[in-house]
PDB file of N, CA and C in Angstrom:
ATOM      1  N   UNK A   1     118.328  32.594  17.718  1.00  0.00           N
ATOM      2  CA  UNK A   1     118.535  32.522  16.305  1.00  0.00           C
ATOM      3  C   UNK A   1     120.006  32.273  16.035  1.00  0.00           C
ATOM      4  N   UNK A   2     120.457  30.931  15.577  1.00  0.00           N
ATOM      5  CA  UNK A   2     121.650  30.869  15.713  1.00  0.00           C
ATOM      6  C   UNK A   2     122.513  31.256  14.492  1.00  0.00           C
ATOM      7  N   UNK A   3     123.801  31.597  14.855  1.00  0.00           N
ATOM      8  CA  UNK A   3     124.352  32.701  13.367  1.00  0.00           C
ATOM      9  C   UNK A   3     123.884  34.073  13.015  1.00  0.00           C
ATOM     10  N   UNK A   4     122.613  34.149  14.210  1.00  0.00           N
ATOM     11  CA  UNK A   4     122.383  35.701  13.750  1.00  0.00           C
ATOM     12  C   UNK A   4     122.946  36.628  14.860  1.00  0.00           C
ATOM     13  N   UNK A   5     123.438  38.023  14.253  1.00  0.00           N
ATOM     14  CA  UNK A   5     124.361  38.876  15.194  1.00  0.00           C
ATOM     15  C   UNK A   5     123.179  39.702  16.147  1.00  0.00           C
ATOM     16  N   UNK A   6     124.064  39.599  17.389  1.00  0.00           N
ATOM     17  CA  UNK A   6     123.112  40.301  18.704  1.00  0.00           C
ATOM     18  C   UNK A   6     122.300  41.286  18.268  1.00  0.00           C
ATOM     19  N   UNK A   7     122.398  42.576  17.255  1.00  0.00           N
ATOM     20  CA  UNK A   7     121.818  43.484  17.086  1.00  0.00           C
ATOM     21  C   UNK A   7     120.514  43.160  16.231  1.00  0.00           C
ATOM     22  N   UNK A   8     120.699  41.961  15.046  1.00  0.00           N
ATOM     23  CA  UNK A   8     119.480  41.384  14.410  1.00  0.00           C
ATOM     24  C   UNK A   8     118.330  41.129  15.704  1.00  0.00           C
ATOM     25  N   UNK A   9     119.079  39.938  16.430  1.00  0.00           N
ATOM     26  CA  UNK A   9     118.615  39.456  17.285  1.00  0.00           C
ATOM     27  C   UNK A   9     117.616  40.442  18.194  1.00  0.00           C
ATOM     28  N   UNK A  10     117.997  41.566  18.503  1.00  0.00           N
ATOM     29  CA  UNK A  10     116.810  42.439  19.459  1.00  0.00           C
ATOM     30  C   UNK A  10     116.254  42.742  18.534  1.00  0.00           C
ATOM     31  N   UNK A  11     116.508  43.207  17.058  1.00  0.00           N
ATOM     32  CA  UNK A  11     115.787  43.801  16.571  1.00  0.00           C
ATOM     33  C   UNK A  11     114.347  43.224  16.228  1.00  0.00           C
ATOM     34  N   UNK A  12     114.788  41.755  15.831  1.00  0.00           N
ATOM     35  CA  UNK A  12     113.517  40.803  15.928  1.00  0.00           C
ATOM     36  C   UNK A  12     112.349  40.883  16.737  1.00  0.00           C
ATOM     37  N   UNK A  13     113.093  41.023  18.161  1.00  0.00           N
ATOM     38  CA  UNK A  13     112.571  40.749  19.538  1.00  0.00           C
ATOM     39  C   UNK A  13     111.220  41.843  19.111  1.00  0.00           C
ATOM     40  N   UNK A  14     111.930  43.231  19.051  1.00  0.00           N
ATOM     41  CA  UNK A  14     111.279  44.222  19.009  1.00  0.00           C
ATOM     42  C   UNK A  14     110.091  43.777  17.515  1.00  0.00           C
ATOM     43  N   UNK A  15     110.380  43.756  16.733  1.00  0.00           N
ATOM     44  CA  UNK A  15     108.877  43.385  15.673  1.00  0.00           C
ATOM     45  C   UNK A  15     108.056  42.166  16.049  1.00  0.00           C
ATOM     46  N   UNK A  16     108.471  41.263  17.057  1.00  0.00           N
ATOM     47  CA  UNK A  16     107.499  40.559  17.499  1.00  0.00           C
ATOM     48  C   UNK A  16     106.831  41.318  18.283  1.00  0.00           C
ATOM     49  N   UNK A  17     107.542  41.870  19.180  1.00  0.00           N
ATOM     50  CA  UNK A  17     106.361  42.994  20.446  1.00  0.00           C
ATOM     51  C   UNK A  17     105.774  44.330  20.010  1.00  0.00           C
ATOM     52  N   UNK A  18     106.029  44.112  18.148  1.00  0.00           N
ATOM     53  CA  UNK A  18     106.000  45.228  17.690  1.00  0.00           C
ATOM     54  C   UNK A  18     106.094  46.555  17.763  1.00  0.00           C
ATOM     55  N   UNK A  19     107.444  47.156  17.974  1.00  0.00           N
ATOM     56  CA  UNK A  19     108.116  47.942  18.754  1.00  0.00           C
ATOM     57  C   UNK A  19     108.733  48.630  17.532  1.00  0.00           C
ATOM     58  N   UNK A  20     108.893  47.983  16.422  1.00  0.00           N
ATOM     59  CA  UNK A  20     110.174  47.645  15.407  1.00  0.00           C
ATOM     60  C   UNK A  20     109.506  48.893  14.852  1.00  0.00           C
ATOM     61  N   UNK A  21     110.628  50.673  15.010  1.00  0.00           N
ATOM     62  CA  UNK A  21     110.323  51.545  13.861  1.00  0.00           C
ATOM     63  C   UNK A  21     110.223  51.220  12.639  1.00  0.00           C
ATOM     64  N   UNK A  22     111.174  50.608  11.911  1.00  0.00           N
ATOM     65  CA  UNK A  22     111.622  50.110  10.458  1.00  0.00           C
ATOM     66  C   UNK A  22     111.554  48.213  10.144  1.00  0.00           C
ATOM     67  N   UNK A  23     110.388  47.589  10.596  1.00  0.00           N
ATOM     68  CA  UNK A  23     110.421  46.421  10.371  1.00  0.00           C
ATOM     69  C   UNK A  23     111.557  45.751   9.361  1.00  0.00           C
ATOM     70  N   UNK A  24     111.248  46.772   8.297  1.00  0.00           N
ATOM     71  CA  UNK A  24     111.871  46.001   6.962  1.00  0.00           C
ATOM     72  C   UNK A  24     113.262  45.873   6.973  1.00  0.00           C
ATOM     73  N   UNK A  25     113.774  47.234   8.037  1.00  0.00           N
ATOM     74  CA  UNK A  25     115.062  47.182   7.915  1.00  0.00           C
ATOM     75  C   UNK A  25     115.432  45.500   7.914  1.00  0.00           C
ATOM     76  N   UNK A  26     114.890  45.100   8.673  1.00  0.00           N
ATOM     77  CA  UNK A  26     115.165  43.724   9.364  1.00  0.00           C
ATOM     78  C   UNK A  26     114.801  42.378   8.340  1.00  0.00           C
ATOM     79  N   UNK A  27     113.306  42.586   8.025  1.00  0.00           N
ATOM     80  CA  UNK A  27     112.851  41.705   7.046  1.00  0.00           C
ATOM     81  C   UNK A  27     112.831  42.100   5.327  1.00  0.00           C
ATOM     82  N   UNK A  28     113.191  40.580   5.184  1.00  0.00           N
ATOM     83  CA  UNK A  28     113.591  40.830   3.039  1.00  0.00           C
ATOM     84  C   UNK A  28     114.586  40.085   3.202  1.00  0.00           C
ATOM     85  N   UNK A  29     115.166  40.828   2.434  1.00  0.00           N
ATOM     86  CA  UNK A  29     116.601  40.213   1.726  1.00  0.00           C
ATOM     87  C   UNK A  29     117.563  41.380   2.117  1.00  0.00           C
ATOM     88  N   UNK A  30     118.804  40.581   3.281  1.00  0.00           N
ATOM     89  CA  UNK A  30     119.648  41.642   3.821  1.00  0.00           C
ATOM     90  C   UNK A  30     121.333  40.864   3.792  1.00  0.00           C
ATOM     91  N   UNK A  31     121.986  41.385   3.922  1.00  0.00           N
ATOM     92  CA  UNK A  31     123.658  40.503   3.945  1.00  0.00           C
ATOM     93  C   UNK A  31     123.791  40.748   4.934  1.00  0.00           C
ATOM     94  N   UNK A  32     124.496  39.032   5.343  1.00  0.00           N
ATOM     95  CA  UNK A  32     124.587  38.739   6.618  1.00  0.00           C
ATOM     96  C   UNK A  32     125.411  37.557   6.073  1.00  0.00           C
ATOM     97  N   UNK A  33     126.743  37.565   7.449  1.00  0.00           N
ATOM     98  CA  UNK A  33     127.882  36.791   7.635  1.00  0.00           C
ATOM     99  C   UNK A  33     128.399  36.700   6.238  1.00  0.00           C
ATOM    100  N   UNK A  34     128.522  37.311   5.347  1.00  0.00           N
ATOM    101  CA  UNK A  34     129.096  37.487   3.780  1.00  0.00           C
ATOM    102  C   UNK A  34     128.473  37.015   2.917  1.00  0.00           C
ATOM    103  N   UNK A  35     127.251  36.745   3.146  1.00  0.00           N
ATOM    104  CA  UNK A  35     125.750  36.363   1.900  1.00  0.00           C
ATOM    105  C   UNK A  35     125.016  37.152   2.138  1.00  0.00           C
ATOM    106  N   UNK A  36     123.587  36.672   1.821  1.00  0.00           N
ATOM    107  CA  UNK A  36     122.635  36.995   1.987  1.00  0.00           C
ATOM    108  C   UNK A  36     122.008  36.015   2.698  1.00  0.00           C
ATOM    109  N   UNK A  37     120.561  37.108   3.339  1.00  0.00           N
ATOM    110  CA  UNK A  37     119.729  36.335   3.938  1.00  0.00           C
ATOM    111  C   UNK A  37     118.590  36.480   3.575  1.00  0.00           C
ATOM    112  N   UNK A  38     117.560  36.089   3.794  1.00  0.00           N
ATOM    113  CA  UNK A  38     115.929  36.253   3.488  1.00  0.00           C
ATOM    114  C   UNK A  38     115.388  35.662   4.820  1.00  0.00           C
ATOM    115  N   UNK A  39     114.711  36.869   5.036  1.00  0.00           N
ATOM    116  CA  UNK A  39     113.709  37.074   6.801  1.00  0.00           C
ATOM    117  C   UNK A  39     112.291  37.472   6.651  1.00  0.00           C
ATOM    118  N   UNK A  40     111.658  36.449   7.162  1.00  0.00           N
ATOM    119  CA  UNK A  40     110.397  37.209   6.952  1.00  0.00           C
ATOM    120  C   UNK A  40     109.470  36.647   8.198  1.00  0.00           C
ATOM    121  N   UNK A  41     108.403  37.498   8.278  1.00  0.00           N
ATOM    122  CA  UNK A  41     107.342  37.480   9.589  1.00  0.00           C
ATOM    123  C   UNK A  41     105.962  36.987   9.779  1.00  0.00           C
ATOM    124  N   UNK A  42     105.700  35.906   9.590  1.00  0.00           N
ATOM    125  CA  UNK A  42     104.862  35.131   8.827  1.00  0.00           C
ATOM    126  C   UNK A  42     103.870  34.309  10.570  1.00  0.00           C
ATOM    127  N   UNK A  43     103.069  35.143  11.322  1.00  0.00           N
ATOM    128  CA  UNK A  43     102.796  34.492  12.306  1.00  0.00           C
ATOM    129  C   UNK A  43     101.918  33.850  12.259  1.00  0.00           C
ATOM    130  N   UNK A  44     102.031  32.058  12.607  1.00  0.00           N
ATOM    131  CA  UNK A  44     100.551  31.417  12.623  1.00  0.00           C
ATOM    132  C   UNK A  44     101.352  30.374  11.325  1.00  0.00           C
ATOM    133  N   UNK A  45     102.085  30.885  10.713  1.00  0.00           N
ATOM    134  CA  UNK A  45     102.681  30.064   9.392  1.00  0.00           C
ATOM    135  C   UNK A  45     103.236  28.762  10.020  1.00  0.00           C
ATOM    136  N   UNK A  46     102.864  27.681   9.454  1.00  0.00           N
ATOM    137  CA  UNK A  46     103.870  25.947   9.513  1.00  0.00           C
ATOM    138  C   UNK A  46     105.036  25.808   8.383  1.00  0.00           C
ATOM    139  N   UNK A  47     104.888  26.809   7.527  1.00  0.00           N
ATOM    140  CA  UNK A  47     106.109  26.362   6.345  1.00  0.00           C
ATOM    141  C   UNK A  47     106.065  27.610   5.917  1.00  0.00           C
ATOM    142  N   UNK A  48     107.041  27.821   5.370  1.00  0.00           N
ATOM    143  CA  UNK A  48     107.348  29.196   4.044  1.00  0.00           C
ATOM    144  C   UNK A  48     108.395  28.656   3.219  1.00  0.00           C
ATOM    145  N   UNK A  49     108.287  28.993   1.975  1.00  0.00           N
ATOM    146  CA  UNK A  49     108.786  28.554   0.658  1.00  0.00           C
ATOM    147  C   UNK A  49     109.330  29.966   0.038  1.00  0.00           C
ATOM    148  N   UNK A  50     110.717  30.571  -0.212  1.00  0.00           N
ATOM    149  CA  UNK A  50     110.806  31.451  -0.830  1.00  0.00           C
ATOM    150  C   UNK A  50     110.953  30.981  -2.196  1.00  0.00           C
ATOM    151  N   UNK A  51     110.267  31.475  -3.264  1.00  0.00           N
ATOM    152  CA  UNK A  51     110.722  31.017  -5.096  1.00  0.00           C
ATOM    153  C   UNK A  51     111.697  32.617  -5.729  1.00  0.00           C
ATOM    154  N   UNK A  52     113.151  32.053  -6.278  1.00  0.00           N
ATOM    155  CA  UNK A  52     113.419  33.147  -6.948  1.00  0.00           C
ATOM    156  C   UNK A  52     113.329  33.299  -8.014  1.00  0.00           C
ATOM    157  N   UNK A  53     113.420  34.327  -8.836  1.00  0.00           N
ATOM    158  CA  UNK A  53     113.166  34.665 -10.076  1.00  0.00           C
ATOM    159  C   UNK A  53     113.688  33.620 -10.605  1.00  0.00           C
ATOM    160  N   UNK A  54     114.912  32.766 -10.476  1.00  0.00           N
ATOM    161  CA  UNK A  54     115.081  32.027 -11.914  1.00  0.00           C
ATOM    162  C   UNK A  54     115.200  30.260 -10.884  1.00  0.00           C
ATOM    163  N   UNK A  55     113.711  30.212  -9.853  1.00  0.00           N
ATOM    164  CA  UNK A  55     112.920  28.914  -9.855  1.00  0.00           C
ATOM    165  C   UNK A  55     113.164  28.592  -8.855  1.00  0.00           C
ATOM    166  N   UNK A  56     114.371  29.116  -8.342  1.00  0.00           N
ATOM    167  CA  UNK A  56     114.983  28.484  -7.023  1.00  0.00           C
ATOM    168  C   UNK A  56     113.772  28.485  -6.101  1.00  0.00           C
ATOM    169  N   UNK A  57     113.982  27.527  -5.219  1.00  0.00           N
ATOM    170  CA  UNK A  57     113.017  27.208  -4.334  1.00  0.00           C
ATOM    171  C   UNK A  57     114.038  26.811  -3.046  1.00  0.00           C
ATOM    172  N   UNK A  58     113.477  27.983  -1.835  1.00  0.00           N
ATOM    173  CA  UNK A  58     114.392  27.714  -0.947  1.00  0.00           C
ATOM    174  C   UNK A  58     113.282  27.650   0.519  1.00  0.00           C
ATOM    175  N   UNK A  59     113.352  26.484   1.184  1.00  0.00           N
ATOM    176  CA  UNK A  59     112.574  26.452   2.651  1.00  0.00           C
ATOM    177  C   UNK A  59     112.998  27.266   3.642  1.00  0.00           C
ATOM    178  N   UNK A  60     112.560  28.427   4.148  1.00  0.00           N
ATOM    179  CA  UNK A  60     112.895  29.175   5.351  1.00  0.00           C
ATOM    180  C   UNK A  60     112.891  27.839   6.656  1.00  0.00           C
ATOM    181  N   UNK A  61     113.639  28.718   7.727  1.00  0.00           N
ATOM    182  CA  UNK A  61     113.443  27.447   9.034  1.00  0.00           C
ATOM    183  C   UNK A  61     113.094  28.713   9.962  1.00  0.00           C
ATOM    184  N   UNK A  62     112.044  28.436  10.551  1.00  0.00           N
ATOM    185  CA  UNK A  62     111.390  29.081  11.837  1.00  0.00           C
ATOM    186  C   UNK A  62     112.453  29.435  12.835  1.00  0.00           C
ATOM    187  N   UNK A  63     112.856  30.835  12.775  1.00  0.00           N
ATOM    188  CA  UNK A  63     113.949  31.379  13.586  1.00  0.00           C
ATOM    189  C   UNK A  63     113.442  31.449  14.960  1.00  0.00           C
ATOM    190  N   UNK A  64     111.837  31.853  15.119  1.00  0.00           N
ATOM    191  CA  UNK A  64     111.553  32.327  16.272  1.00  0.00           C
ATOM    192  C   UNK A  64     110.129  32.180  16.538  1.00  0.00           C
ATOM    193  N   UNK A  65     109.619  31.739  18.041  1.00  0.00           N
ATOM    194  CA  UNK A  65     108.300  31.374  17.908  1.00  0.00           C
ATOM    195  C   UNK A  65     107.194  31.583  16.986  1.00  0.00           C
ATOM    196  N   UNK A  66     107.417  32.947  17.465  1.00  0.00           N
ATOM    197  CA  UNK A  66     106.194  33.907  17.251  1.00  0.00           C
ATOM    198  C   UNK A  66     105.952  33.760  15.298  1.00  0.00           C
ATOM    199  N   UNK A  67     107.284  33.501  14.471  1.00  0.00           N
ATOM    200  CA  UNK A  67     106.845  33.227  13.496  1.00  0.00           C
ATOM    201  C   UNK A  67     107.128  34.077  12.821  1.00  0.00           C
ATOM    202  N   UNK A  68     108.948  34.058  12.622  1.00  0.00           N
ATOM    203  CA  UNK A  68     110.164  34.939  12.390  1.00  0.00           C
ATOM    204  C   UNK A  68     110.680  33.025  11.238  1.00  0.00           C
ATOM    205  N   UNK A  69     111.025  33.778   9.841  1.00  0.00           N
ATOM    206  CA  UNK A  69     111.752  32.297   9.246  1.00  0.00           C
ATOM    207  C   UNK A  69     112.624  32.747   8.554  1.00  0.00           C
ATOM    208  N   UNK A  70     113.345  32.377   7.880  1.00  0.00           N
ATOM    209  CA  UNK A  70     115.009  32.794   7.693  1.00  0.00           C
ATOM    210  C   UNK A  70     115.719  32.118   7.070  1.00  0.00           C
ATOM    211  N   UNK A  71     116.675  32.097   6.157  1.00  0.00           N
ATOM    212  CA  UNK A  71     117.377  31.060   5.772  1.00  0.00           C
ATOM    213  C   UNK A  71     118.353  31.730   4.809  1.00  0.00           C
ATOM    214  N   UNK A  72     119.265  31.192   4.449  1.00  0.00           N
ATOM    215  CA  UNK A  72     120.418  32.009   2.951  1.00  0.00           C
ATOM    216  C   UNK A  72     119.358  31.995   1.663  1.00  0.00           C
ATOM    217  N   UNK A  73     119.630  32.845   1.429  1.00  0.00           N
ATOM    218  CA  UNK A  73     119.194  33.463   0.126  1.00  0.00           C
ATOM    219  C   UNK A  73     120.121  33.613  -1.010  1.00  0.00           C
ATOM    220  N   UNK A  74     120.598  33.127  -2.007  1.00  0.00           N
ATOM    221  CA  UNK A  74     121.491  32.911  -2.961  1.00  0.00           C
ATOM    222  C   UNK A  74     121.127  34.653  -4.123  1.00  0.00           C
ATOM    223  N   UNK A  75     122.265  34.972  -4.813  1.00  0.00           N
ATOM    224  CA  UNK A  75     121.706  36.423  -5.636  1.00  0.00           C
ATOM    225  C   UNK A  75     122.834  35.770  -6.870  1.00  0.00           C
ATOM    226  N   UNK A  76     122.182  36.182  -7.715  1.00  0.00           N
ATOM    227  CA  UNK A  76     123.504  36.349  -8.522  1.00  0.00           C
ATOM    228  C   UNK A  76     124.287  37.214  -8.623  1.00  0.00           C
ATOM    229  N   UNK A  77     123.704  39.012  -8.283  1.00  0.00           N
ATOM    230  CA  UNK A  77     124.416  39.659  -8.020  1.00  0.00           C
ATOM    231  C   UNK A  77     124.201  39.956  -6.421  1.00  0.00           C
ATOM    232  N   UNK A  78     125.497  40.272  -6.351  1.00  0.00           N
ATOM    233  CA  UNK A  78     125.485  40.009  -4.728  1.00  0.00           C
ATOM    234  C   UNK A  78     125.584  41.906  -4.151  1.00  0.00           C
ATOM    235  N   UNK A  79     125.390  42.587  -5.347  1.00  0.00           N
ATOM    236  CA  UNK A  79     124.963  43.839  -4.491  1.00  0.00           C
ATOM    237  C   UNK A  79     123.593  44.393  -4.737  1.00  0.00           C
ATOM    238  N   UNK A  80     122.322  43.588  -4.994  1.00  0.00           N
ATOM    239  CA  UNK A  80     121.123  44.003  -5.225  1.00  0.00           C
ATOM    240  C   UNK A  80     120.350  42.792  -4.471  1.00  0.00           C
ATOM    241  N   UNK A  81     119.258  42.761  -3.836  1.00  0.00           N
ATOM    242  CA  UNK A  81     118.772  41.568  -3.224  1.00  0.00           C
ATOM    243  C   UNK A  81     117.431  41.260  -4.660  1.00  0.00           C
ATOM    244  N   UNK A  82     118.199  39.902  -4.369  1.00  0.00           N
ATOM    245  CA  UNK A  82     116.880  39.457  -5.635  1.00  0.00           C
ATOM    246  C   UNK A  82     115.425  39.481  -5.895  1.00  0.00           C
ATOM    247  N   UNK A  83     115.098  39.318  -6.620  1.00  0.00           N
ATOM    248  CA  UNK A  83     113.567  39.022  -6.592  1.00  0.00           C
ATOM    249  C   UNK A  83     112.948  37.894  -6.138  1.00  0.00           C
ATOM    250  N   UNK A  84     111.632  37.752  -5.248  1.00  0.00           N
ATOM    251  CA  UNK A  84     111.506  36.743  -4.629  1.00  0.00           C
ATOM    252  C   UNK A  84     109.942  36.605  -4.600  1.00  0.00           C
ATOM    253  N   UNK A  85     109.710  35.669  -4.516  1.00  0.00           N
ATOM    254  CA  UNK A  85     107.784  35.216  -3.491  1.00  0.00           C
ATOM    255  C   UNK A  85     108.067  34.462  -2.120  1.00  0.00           C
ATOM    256  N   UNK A  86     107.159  34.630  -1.638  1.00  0.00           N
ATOM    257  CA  UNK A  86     107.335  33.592  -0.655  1.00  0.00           C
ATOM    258  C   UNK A  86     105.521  32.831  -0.638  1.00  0.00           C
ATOM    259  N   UNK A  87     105.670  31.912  -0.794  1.00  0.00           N
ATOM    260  CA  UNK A  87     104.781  30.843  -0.525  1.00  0.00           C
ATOM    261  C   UNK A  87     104.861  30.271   0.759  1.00  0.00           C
ATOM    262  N   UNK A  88     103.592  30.505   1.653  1.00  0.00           N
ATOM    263  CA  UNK A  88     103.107  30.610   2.858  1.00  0.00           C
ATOM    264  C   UNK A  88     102.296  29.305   2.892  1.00  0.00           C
ATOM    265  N   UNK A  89     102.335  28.492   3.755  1.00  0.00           N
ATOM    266  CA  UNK A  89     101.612  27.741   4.371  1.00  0.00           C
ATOM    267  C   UNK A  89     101.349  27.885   5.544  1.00  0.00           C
ATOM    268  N   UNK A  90      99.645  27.890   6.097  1.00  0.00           N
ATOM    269  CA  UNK A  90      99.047  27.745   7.363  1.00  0.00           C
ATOM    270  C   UNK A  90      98.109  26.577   7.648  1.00  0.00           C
ATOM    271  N   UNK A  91      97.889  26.160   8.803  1.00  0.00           N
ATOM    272  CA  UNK A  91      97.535  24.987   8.993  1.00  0.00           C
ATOM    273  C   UNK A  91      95.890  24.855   8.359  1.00  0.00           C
ATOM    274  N   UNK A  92      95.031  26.279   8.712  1.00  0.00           N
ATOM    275  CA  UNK A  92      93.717  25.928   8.069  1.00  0.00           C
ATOM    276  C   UNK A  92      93.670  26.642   6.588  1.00  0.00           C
ATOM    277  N   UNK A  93      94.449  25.958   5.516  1.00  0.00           N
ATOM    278  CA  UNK A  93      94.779  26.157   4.460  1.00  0.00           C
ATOM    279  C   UNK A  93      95.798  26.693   3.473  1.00  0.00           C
ATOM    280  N   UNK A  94      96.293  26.998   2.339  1.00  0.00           N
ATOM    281  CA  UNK A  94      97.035  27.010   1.731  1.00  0.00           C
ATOM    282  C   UNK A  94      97.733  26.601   0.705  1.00  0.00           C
ATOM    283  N   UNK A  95      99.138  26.215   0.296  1.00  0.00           N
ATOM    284  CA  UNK A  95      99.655  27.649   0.313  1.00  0.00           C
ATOM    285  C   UNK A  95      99.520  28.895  -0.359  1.00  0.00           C
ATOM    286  N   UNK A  96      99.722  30.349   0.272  1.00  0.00           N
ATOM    287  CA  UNK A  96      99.173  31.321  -0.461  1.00  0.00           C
ATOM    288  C   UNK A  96     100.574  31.707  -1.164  1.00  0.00           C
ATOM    289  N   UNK A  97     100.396  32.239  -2.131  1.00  0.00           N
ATOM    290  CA  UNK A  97     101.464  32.782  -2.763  1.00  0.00           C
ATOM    291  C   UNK A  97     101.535  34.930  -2.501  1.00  0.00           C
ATOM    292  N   UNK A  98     102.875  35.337  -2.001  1.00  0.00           N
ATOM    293  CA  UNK A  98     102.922  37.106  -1.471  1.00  0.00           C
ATOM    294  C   UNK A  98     103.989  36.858  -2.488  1.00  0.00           C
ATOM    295  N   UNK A  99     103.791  38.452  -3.326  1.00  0.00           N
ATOM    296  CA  UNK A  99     104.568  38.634  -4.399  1.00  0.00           C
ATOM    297  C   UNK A  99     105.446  40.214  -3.539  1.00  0.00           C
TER     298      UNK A  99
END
């Protein structure tokens, strides 16, 4: 996962082998390298679409096989993580909308 710090990085490892005490710690909306990020665990998924409250539409990129996706996440305020959906696509149908 490139740009992400070693400790993200196992922590991932571990919710794929599902190991992960606190998944969430990991997945959502977290600050990282002086933004934000948006992580989520979507296995079996070909696309994910996060929508924010005011329309933004941002494409996650598949961090990790198993179906780990990721990408900057924009806030306006940058000490609350925003509100979000993510719109899921899988190959035998879709997309679903998770609120």
């Amino acid at each position: 996962m490139k740009g992400t710090a070693p400790t993200v990085t196992k922590a991932v490892e571990r919710i794929v082998r599902r190991e992960h005490h606190d998944p969430h710690s990991v997945l959502g909306v977290h600050r990282q390298n002086g933004g934000m990020v948006l992580r989520a665990y979507r296995p079996a998924a070909e696309k994910v679409v996060a929508r924010g409250a005011d329309g933004e539409r941002v494409e996650l990129t598949k961090s990790h096989p198993a179906g780990i996706f990721e990408a900057p996440f924009a806030s306006a305020d940058a000490d609350a993580a925003p509100p979000y959906e993510l719109e899921v696509t899988y190959a035998d149908g879709g997309p679903y909308t998770i609120r």
